[in-house]
N, C-alpha and C. Protein backbone atom coordinates (compact mmCIF):
# COMPACT_ATOMS: atom_id res chain seq x y z
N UNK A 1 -51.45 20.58 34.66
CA UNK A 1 -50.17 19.97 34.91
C UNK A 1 -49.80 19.12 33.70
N UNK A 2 -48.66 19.24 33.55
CA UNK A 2 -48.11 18.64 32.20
C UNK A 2 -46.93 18.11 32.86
N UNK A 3 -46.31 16.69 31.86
CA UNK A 3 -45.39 15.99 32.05
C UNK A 3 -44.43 16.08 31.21
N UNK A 4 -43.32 15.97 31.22
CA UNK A 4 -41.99 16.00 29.96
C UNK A 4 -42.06 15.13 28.84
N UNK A 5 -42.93 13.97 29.12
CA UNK A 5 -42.98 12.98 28.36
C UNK A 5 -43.21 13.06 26.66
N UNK A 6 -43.76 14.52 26.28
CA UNK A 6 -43.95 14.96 25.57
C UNK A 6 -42.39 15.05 24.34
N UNK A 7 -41.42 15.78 25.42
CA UNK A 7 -40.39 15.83 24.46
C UNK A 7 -39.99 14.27 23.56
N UNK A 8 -40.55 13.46 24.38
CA UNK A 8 -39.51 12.40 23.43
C UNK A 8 -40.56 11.87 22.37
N UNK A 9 -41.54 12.36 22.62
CA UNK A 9 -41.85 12.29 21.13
C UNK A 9 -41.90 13.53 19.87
N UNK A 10 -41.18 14.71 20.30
CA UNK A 10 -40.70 15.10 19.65
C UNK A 10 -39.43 14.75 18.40
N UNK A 11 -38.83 13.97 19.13
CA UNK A 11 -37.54 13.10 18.25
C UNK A 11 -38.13 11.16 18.25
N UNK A 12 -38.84 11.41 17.83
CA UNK A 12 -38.92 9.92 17.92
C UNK A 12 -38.84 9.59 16.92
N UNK A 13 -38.12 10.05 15.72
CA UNK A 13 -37.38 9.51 14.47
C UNK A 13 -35.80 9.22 14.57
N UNK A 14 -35.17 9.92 16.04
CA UNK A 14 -34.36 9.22 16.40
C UNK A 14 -34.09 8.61 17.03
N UNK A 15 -34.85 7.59 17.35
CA UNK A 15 -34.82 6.59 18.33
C UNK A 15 -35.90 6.50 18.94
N UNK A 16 -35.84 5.37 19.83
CA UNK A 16 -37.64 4.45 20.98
C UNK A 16 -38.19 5.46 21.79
N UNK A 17 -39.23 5.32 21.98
CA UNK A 17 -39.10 5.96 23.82
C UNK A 17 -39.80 4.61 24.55
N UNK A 18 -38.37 4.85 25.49
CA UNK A 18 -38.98 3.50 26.48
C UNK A 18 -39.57 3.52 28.14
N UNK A 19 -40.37 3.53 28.16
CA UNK A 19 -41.02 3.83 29.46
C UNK A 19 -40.37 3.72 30.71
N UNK A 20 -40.38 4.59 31.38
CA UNK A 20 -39.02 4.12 32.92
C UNK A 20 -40.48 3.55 33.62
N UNK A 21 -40.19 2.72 34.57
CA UNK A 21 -41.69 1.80 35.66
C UNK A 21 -41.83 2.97 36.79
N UNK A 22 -43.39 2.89 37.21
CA UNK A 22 -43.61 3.93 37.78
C UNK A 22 -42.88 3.83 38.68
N UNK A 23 -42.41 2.59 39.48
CA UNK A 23 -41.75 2.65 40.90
C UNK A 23 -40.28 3.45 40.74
N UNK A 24 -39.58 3.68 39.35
CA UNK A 24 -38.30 3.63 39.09
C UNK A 24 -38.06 5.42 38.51
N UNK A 25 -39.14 6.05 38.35
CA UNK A 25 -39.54 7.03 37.64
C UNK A 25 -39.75 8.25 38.58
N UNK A 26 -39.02 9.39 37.97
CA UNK A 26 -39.17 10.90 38.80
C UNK A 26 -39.65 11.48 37.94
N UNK A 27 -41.11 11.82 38.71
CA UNK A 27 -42.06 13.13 37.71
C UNK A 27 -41.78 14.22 37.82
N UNK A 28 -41.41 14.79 36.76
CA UNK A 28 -41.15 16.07 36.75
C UNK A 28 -42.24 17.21 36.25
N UNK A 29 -42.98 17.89 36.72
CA UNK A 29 -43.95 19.11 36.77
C UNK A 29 -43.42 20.04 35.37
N UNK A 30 -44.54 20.77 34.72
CA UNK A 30 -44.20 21.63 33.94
C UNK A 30 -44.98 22.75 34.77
N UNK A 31 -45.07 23.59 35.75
CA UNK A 31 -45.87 24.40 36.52
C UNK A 31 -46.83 25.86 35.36
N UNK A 32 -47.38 26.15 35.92
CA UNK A 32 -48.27 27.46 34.89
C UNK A 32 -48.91 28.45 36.05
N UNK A 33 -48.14 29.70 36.08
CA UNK A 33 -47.93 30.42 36.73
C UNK A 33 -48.78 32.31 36.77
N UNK A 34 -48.91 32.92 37.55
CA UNK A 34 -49.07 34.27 37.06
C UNK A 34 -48.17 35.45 37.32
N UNK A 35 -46.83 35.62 37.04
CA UNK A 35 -46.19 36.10 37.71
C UNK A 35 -46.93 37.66 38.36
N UNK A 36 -45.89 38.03 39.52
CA UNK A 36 -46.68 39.56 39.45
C UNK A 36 -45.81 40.42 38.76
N UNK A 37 -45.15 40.69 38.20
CA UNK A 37 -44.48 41.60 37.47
C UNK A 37 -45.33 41.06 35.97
N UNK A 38 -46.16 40.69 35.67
CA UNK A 38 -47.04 40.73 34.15
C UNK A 38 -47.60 41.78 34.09
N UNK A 39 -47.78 42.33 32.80
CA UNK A 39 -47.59 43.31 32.28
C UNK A 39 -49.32 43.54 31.66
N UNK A 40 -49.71 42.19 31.78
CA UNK A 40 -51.33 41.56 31.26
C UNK A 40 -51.69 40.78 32.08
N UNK A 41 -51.65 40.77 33.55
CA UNK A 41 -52.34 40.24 34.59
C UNK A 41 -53.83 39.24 34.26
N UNK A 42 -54.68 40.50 33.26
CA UNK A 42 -55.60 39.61 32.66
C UNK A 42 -55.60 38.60 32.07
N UNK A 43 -54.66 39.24 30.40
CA UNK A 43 -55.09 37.92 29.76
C UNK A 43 -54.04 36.73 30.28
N UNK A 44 -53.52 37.22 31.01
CA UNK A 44 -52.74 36.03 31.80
C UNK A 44 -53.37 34.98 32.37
N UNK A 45 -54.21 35.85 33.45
CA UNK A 45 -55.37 35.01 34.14
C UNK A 45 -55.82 33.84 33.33
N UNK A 46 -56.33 34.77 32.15
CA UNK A 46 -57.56 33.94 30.96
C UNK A 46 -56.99 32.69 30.39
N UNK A 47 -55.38 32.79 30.11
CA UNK A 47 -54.86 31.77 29.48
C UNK A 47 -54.84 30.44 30.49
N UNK A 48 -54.30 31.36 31.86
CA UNK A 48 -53.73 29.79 32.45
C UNK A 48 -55.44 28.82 32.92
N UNK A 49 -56.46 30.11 32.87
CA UNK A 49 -57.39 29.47 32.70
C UNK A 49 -58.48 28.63 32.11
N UNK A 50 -58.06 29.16 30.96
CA UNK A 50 -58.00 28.07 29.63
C UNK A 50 -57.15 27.10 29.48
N UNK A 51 -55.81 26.84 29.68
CA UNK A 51 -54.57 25.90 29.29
C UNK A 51 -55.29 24.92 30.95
N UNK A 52 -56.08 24.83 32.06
CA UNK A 52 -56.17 23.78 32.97
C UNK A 52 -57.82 23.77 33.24
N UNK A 53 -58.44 23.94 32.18
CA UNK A 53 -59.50 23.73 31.90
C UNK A 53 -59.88 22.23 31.07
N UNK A 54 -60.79 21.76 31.17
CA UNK A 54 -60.98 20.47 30.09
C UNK A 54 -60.86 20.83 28.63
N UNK A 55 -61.14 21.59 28.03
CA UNK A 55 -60.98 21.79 26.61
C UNK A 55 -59.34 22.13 26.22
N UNK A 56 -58.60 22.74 27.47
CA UNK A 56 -57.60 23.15 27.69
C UNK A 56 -56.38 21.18 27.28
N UNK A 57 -57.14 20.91 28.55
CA UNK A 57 -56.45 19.89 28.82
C UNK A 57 -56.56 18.67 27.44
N UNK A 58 -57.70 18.48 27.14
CA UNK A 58 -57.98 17.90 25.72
C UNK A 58 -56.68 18.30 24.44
N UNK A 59 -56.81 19.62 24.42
CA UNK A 59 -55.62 20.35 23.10
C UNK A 59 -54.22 19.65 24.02
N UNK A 60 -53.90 19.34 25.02
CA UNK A 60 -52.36 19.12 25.30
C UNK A 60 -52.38 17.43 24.83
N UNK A 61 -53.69 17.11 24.95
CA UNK A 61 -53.33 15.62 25.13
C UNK A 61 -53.29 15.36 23.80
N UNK A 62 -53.94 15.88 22.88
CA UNK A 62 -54.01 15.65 21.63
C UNK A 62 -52.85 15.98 20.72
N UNK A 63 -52.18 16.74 21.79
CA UNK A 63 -50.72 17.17 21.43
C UNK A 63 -49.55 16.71 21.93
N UNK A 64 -49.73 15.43 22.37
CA UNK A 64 -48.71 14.63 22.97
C UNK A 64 -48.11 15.15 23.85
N UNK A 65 -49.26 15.76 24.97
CA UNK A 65 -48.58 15.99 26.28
C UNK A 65 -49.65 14.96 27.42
N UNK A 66 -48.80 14.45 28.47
CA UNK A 66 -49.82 14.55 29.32
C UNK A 66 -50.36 14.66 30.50
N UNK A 67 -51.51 15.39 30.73
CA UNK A 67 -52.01 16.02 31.72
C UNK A 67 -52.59 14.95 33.03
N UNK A 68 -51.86 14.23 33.46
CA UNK A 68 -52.73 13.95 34.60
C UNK A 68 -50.96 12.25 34.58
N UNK A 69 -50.85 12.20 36.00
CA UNK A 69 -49.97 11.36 36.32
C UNK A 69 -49.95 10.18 35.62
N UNK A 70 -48.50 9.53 35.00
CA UNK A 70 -48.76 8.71 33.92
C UNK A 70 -48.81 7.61 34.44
């Protein structure tokens, strides 16, 4: 599970990012899915099982996403 919070530090040369308070704040989900119409069922599997794995989850955080409720 990943949070949006990510985008704003994508632009954070234009401007703050300022924290909304948890009481005041709507989390929004990035979901990771397998559809059934995939075409690679497998390596589908493999990814989303790698991307919510700990080593998985480590590469998002290190990538200014983050995985677990802020």
């Amino acid at each position: 599970m990943c949070f949006w919070d990510a985008n704003a530090r994508h632009f954070i040369e234009h401007g703050d990012i300022i924290p909304i308070p948890a009481e005041q704040n709507i989390l929004s989900t990035i979901p990771i899915v397998l559809l059934k119409s995939s075409k690679h069922p497998n390596e589908a599997r493999a990814f989303i099982d790698f991307v919510t794995s700990e080593k998985g989850k480590d590469i998002l955080r290190d990538k200014g996403y983050t995985a677990s409720p802020p």
